[in-house]
Protein backbone atom coordinates (compact mmCIF):
# COMPACT_ATOMS: atom_id res chain seq x y z
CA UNK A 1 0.00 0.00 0.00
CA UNK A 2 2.53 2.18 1.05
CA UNK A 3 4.00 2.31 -3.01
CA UNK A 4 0.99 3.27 -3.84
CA UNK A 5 0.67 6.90 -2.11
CA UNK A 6 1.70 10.46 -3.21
CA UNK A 7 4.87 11.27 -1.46
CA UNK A 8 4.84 14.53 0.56
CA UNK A 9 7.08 16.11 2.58
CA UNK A 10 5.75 15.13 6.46
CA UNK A 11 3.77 12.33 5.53
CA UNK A 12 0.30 13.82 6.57
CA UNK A 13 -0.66 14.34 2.74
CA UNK A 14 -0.47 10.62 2.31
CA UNK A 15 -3.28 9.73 5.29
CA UNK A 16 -6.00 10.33 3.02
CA UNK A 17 -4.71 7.91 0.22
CA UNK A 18 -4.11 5.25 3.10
CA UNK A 19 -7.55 5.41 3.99
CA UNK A 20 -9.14 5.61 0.62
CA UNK A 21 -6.88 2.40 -0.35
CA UNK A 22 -7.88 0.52 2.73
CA UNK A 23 -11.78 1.46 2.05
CA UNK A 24 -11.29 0.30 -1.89
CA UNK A 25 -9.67 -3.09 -0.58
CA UNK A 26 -12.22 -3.33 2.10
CA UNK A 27 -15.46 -3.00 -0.76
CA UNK A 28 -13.30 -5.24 -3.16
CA UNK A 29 -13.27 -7.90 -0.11
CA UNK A 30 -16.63 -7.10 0.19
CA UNK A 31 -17.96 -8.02 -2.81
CA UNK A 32 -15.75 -10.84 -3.77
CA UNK A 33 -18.01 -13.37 -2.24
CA UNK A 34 -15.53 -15.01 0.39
CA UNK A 35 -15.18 -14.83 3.73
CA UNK A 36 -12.56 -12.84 4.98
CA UNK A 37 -10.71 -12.98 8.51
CA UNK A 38 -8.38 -9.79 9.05
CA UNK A 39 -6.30 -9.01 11.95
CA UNK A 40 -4.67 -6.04 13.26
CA UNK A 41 -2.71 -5.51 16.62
CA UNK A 42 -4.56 -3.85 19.25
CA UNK A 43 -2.92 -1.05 22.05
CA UNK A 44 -5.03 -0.09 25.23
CA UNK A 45 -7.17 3.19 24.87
CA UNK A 46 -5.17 6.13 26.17
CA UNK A 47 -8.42 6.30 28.62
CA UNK A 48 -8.75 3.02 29.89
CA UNK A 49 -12.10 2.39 28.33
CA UNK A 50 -11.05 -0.20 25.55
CA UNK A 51 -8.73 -1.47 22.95
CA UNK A 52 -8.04 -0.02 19.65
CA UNK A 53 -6.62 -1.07 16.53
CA UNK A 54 -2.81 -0.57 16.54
CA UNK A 55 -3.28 1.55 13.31
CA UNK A 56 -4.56 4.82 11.92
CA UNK A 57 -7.68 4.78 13.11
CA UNK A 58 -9.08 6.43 9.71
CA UNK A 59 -7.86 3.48 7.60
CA UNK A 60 -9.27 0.69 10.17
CA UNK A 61 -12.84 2.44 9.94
CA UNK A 62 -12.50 2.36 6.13
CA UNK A 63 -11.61 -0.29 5.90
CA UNK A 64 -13.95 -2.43 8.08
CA UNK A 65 -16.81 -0.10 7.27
CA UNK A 66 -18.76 -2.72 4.39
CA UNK A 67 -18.14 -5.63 6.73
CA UNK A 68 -20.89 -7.34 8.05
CA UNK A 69 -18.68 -8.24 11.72
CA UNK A 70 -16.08 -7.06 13.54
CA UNK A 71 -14.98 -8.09 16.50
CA UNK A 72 -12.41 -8.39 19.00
CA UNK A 73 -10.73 -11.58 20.19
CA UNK A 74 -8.94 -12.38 23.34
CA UNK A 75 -8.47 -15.15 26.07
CA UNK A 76 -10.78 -14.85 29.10
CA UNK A 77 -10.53 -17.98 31.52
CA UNK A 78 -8.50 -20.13 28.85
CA UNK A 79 -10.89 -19.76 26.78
CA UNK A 80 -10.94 -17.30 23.63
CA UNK A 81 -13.21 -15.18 22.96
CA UNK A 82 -14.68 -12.60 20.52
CA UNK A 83 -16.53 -9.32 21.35
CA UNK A 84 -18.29 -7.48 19.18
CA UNK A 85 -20.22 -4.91 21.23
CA UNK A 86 -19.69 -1.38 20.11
CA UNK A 87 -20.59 -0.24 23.22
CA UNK A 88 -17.61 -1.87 25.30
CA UNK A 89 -15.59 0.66 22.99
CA UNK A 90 -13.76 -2.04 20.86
CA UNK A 91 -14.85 -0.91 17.64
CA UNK A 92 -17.00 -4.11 16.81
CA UNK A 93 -19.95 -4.38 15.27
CA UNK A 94 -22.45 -7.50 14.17
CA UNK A 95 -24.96 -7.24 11.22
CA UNK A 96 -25.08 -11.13 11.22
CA UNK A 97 -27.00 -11.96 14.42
CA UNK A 98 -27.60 -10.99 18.12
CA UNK A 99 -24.69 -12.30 19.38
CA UNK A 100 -22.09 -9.53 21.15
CA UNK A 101 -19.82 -11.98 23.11
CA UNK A 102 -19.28 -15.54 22.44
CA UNK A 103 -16.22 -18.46 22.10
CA UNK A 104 -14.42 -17.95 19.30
CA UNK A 105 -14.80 -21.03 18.11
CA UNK A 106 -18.30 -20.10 17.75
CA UNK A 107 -17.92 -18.24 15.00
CA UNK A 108 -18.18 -20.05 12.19
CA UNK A 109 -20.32 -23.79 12.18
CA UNK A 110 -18.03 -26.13 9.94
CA UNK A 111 -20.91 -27.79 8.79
CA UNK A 112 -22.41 -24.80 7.27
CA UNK A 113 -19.43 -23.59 5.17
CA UNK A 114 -19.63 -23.93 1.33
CA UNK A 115 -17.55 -26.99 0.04
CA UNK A 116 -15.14 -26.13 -2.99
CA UNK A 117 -17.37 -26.22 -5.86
CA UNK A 118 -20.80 -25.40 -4.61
């Protein structure tokens, strides 16, 4: 991504084409038909009131902005776990169900994924 932008003197010119490149890949994942798992490191808010992606903050929302779920996983009690509830200020979000914490291993049913060729 980063051959991709305008180079500027500070740097601060290219945070717009960052985020417009992230959105782009975000609606081409999108509407490729697959599933898609991303990942991105997470820091402590500077508040104490959550976790944040470990990246500009501007490219994460464009980027994750078409997806259906976004969550974020950790280990509680040996035992990982997803949370999706925007309002524990993790930046999550679930259009598929009700769900807002669950085992991670919850998150997909094997026997409902599409077989190669269906």
């Amino acid at each position: 991504m980063l051959d991709n932008t305008v180079a500027s003197n500070d740097g601060r010119a290219n945070y717009r084409d960052m985020q417009m490149w992230f959105r782009k890949f975000g609606t081409y994942l999108r509407e490729s038909g697959m599933t898609v798992y991303a990942t991105a490191h997470q820091a402590d808010q500077k508040d104490g009131t959550g976790f944040e992606p470990a990246m500009n903050f501007g490219a994460f929302s464009g980027f994750t902005a078409s997806f259906d779920f976004v969550g974020r996983i950790y280990k509680q009690g040996g035992v990982r776990t997803i949370n999706c509830d925007t309002e524990q200020g993790d930046h999550g979000k679930n259009r598929i169900d009700d769900r807002l914490e669950f085992p991670a291993d919850e998150l997909l049913d094997p026997s409902t994924e599409e077989k190669e060729g269906n």
